[in-house]
C-alpha atoms as a PDB file:
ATOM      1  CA  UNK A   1       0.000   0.000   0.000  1.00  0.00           C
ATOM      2  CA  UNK A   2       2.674   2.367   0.469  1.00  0.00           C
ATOM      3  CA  UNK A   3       6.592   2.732   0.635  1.00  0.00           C
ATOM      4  CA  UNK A   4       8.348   4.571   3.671  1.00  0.00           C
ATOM      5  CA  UNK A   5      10.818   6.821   2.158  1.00  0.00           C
ATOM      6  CA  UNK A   6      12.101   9.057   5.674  1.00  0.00           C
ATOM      7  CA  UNK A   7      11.596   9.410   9.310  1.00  0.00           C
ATOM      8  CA  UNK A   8      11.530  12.106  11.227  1.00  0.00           C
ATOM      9  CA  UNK A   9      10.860  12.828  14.636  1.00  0.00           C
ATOM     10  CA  UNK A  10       7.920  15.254  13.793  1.00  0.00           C
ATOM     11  CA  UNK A  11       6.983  13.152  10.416  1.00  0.00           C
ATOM     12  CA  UNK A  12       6.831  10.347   8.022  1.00  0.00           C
ATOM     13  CA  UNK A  13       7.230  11.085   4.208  1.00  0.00           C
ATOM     14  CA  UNK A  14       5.609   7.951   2.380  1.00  0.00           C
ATOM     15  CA  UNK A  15       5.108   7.073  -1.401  1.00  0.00           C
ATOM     16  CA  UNK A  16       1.534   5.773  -1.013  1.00  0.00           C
ATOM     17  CA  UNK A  17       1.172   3.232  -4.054  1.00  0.00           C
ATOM     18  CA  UNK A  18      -1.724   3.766  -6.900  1.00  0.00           C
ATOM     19  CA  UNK A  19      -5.228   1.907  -6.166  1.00  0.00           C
ATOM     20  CA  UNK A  20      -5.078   2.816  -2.602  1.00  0.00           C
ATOM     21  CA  UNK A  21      -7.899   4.437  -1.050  1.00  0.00           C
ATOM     22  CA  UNK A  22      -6.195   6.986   1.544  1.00  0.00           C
ATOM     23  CA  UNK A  23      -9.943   5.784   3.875  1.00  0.00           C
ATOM     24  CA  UNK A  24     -11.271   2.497   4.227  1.00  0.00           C
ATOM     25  CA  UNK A  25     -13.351   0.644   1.335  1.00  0.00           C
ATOM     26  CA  UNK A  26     -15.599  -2.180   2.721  1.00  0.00           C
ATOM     27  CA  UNK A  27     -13.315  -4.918   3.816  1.00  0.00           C
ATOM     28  CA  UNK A  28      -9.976  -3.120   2.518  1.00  0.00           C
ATOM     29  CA  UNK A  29      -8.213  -1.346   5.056  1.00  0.00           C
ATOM     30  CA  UNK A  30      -7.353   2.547   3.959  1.00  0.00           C
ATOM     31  CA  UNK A  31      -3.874   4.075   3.921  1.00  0.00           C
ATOM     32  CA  UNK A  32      -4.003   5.597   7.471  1.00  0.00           C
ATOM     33  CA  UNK A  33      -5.128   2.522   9.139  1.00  0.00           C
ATOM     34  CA  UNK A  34      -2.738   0.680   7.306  1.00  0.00           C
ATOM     35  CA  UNK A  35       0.019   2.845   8.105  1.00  0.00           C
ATOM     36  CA  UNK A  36      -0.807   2.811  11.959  1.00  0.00           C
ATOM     37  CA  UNK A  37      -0.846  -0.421  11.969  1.00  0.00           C
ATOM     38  CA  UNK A  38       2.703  -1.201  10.330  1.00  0.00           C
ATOM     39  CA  UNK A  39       4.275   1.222  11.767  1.00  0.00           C
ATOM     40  CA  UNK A  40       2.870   0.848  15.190  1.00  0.00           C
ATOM     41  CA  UNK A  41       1.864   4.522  15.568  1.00  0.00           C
ATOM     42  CA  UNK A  42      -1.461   5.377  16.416  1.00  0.00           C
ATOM     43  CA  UNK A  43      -0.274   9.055  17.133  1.00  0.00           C
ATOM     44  CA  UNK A  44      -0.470  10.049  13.051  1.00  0.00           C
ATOM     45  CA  UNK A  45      -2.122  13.010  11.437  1.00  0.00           C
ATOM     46  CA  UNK A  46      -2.545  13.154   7.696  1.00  0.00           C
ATOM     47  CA  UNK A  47      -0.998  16.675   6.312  1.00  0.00           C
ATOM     48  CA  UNK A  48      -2.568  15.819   3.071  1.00  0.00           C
ATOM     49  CA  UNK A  49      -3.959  13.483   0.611  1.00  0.00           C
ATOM     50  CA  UNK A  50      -3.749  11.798  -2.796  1.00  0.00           C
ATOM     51  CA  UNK A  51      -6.955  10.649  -4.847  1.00  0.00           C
ATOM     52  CA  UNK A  52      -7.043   6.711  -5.371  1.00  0.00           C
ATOM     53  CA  UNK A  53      -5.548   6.369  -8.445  1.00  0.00           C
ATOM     54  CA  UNK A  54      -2.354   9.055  -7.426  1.00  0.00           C
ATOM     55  CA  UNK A  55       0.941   7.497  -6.136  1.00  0.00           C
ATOM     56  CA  UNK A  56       3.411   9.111  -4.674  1.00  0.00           C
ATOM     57  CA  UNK A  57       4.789  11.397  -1.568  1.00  0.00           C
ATOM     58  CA  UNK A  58       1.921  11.983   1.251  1.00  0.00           C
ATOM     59  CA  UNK A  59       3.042  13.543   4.630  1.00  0.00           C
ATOM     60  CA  UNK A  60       2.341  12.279   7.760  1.00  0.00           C
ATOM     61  CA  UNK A  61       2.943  14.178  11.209  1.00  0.00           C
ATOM     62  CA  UNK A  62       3.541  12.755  14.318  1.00  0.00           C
ATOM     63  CA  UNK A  63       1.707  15.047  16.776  1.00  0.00           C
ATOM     64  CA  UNK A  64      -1.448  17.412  15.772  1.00  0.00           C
ATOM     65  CA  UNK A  65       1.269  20.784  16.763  1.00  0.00           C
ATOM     66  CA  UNK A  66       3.168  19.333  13.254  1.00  0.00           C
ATOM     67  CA  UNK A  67      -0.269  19.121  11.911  1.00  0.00           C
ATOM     68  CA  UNK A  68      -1.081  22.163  12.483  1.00  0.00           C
ATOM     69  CA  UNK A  69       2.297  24.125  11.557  1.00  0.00           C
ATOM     70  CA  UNK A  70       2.294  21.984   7.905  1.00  0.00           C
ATOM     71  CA  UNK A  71      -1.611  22.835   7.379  1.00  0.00           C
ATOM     72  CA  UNK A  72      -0.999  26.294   7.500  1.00  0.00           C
ATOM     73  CA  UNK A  73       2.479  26.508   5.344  1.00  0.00           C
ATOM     74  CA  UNK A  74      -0.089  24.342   3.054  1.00  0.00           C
ATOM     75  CA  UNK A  75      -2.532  26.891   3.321  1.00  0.00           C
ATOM     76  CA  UNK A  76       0.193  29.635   2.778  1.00  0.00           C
ATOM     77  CA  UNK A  77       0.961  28.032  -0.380  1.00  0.00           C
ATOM     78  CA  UNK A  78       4.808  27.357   1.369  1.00  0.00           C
ATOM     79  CA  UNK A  79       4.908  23.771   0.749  1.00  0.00           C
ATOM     80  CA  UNK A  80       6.053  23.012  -3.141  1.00  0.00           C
ATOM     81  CA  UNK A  81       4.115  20.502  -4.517  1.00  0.00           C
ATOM     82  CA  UNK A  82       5.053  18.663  -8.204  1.00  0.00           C
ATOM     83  CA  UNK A  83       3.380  16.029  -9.549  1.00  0.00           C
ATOM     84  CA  UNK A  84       3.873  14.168 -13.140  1.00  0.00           C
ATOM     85  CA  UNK A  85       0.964  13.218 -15.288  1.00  0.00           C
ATOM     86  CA  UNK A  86       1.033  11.635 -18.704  1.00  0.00           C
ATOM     87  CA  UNK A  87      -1.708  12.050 -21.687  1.00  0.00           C
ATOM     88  CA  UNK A  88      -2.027  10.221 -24.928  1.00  0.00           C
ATOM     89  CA  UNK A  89      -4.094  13.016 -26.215  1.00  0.00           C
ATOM     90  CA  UNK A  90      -2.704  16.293 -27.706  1.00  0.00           C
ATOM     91  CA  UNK A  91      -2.788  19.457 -25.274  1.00  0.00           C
ATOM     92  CA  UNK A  92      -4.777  22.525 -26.037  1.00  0.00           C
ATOM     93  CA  UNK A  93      -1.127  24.241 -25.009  1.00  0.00           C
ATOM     94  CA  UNK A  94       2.144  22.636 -23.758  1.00  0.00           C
ATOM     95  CA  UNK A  95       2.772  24.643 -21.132  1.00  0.00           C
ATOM     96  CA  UNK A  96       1.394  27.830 -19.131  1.00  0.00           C
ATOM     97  CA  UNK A  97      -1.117  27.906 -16.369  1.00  0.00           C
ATOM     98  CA  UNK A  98      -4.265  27.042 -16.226  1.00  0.00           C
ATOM     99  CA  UNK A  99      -7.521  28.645 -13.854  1.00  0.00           C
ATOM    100  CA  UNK A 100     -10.810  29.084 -13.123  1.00  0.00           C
ATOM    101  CA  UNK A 101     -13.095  27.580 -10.850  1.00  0.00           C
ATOM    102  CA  UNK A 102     -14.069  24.180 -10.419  1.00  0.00           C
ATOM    103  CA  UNK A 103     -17.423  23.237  -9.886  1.00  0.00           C
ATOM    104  CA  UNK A 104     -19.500  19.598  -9.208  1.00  0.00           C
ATOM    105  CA  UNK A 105     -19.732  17.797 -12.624  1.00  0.00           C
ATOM    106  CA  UNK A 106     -21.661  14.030 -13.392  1.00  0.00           C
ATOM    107  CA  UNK A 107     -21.249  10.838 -11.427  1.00  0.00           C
ATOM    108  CA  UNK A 108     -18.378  12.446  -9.081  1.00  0.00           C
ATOM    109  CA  UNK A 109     -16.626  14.115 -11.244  1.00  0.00           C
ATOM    110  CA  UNK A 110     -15.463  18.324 -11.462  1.00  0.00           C
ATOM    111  CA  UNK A 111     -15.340  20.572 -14.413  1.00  0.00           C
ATOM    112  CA  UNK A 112     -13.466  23.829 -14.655  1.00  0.00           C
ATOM    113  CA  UNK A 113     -15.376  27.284 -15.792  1.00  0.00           C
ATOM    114  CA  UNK A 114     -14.465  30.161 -16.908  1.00  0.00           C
ATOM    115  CA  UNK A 115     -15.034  32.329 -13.897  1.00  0.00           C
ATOM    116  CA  UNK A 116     -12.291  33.506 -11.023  1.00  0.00           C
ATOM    117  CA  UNK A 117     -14.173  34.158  -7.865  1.00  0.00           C
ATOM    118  CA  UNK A 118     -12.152  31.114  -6.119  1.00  0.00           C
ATOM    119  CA  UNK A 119      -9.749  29.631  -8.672  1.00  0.00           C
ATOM    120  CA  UNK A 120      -7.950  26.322  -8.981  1.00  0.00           C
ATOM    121  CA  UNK A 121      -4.940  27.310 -10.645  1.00  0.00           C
ATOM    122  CA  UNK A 122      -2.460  25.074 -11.750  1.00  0.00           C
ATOM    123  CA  UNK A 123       1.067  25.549 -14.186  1.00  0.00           C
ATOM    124  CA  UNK A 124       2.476  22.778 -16.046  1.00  0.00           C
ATOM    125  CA  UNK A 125       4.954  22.349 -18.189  1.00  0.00           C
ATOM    126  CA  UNK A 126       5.300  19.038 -20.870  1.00  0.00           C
ATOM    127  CA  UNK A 127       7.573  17.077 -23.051  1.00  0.00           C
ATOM    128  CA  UNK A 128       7.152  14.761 -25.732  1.00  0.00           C
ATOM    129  CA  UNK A 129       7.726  10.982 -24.147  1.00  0.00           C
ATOM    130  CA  UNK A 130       7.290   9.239 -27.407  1.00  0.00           C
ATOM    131  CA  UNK A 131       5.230   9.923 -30.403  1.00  0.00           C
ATOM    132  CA  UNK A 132       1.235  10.618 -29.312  1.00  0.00           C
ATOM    133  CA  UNK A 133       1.997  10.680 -25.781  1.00  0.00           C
ATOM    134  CA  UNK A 134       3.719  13.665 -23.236  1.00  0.00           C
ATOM    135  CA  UNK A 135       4.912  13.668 -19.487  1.00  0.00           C
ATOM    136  CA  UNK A 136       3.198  16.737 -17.621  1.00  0.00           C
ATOM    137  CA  UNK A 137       5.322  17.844 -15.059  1.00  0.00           C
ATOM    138  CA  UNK A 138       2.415  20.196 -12.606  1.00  0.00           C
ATOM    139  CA  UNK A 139       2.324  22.688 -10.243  1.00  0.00           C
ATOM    140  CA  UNK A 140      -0.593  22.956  -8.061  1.00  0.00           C
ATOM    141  CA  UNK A 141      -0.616  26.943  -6.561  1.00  0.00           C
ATOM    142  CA  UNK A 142      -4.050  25.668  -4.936  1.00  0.00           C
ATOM    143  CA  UNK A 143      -5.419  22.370  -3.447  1.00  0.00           C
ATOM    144  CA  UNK A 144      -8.708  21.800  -5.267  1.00  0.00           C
ATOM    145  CA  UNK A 145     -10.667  18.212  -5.197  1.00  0.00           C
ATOM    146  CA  UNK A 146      -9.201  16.217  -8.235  1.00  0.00           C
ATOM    147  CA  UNK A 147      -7.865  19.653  -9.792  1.00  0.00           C
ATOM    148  CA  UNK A 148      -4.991  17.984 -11.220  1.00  0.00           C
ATOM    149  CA  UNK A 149      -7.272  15.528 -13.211  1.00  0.00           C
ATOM    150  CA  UNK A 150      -9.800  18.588 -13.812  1.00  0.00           C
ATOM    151  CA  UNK A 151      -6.950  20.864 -15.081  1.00  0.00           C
ATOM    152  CA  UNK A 152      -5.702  17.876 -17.597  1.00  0.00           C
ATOM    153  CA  UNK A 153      -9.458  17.448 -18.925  1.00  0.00           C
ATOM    154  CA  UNK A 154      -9.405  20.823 -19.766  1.00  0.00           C
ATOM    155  CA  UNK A 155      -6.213  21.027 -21.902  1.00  0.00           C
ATOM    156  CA  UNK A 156      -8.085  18.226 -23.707  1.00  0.00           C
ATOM    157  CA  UNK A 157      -5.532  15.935 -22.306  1.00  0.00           C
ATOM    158  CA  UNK A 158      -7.178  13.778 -19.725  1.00  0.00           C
ATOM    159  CA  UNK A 159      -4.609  11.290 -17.801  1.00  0.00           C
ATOM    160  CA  UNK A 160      -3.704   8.098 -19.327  1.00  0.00           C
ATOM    161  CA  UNK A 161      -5.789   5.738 -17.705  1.00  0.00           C
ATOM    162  CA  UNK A 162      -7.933   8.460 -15.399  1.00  0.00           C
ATOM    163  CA  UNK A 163     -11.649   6.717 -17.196  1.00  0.00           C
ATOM    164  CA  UNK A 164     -13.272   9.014 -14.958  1.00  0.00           C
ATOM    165  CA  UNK A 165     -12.402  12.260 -17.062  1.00  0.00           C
ATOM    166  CA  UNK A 166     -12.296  10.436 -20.092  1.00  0.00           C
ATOM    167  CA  UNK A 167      -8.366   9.135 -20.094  1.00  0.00           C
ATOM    168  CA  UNK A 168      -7.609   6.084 -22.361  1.00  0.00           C
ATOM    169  CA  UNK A 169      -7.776   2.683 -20.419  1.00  0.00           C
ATOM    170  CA  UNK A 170      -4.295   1.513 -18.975  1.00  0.00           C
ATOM    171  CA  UNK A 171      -2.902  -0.357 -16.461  1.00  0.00           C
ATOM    172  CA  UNK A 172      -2.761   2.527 -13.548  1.00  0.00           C
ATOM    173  CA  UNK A 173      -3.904   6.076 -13.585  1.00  0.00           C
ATOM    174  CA  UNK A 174      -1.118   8.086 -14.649  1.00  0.00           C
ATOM    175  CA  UNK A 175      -0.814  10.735 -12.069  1.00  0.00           C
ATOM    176  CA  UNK A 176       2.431  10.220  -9.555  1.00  0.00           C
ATOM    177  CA  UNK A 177       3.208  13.014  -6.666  1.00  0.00           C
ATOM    178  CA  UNK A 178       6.807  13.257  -7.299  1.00  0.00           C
ATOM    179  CA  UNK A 179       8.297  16.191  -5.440  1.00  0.00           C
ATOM    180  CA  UNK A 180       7.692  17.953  -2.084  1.00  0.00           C
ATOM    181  CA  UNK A 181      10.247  20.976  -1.047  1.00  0.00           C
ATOM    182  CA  UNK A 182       9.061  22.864   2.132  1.00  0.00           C
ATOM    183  CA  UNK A 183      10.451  24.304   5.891  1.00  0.00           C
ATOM    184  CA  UNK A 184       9.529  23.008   9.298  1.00  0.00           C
ATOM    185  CA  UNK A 185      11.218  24.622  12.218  1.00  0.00           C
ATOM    186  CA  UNK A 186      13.340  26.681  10.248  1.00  0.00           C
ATOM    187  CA  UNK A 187      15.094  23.688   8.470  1.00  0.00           C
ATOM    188  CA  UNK A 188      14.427  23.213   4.927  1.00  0.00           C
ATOM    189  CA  UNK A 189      13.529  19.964   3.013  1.00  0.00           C
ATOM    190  CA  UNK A 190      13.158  18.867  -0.329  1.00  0.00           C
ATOM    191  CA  UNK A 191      12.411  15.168  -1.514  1.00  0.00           C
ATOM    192  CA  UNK A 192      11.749  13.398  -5.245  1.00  0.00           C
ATOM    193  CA  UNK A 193      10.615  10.226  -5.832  1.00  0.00           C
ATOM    194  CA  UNK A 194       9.791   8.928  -9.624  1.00  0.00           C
ATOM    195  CA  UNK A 195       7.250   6.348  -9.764  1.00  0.00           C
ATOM    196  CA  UNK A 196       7.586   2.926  -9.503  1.00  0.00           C
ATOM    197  CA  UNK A 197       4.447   1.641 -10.957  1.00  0.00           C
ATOM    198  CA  UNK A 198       2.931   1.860 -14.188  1.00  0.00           C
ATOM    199  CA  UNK A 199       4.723   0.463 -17.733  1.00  0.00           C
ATOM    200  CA  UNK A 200       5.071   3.876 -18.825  1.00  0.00           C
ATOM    201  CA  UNK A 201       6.598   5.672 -15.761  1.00  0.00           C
ATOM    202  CA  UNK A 202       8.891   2.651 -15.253  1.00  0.00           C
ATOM    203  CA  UNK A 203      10.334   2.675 -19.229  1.00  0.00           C
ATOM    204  CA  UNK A 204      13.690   4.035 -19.697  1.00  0.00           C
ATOM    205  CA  UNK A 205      12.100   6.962 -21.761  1.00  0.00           C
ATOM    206  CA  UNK A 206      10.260   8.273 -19.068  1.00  0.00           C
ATOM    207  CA  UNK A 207      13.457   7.995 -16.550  1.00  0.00           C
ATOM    208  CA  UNK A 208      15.903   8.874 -18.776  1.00  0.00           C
ATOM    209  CA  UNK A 209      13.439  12.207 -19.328  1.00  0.00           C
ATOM    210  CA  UNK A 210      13.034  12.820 -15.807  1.00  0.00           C
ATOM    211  CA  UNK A 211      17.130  12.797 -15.571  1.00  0.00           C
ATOM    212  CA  UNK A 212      17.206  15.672 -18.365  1.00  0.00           C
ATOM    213  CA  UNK A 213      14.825  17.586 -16.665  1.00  0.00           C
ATOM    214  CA  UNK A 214      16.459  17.643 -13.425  1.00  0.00           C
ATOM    215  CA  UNK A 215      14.990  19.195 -10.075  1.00  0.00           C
ATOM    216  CA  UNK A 216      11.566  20.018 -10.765  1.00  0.00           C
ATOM    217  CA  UNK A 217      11.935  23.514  -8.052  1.00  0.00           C
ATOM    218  CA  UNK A 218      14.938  24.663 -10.989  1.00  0.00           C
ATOM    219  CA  UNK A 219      12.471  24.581 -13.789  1.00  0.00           C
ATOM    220  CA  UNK A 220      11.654  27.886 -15.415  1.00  0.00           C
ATOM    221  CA  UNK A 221       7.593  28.211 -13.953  1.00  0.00           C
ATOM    222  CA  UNK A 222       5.206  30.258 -15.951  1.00  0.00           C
ATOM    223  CA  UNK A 223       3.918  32.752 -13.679  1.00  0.00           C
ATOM    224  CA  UNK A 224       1.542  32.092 -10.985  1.00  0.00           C
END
């Protein structure tokens, strides 16, 4: 269900895997339960969370004062965020940023509008993986249900494998948080971790991209 990637006396960084449910489904255990359980920790407080079908780096703090202090450098907009999406579909625009507000769509899903009273806004930047598919690297400057997913739709892009907003079928949804860069106490900390699921994120293309590209913090970002 999910990797442990570092320790800390205040948190736990994990790389939750994709097709986990971060709360329990039915007779399946969810990802905090799971965690508190392996670890043997019942003091844990989720900073933040991943849909079902995103993998990748989810904070975890150890007491609610870490909580608390994490929540509102989240809601500061202080903690980086990066995630990496793929799309076999060709992009309204390859890079830039995309708003407007989100609102409830069919059968669970969200659709962006045109209007700004309370934006999700998002940048992104992409590169051609191999012919009729590109690697999304993302930004999120807000933390919007699904915005990610929403923001792809709207490019005309949806994720590889994301059925929900209309992504071709494949073996995982392809949406991976990969990077987290942020302060805690006055000490700074920054953390990547590519995916290790999925036939495309795993291919040498897609690593051997990732390598080009470097620290995802160092990349030129549109403006937010």
């Amino acid at each position: 269900m999910y990797t442990l990637i570092h320790t800390d006396p205040r948190f736990y960084l994990l790389d939750k895997h994709p097709g986990v449910s971060f709360h329990r489904d039915g007779d399946a255990p969810g990802l905090m339960e799971a965690l508190r359980a392996g670890l043997g920790d019942e003091a844990l407080w989720p900073v933040h969370r991943l849909d079902r079908i995103t993998s990748g780096l989810i904070l975890v703090a150890r007491s609610a004062e870490v909580a608390r202090a994490l929540g509102e450098a989240l809601a500061e907009r202080e903690v980086e965020k990066y995630y990496l999406a793929l799309s076999d579909r060709k992009p309204a625009k390859k890079q830039g940023r995309i708003s407007g507000d989100m609102v409830k769509g069919r059968g669970g899903a969200w659709r962006l509008t045109p209007t700004q009273a309370n934006p999700a806004v998002t940048q992104c930047f992409s590169h051609s993986l191999r012919p009729g598919v590109r690697l999304f690297l993302l930004r999120p400057r807000t933390g919007k249900t699904h915005q990610l997913r929403v923001a792809m739709k709207s490019l005309g892009a949806p994720i590889l494998g994301d059925e929900l907003y209309g992504g071709t079928p494949a073996d995982r949804g392809y949406l991976h948080a990969y990077a987290l860069r942020f302060e805690l106490d006055g000490e700074r900390f920054a953390f990547i971790q590519p995916p290790d699921y999925g036939e495309w994120f795993t291919g040498d293309a897609c690593r051997a991209l990732l390598a080009q590209l470097g620290e995802p913090w160092s990349q030129p970002w549109p403006g937010a």
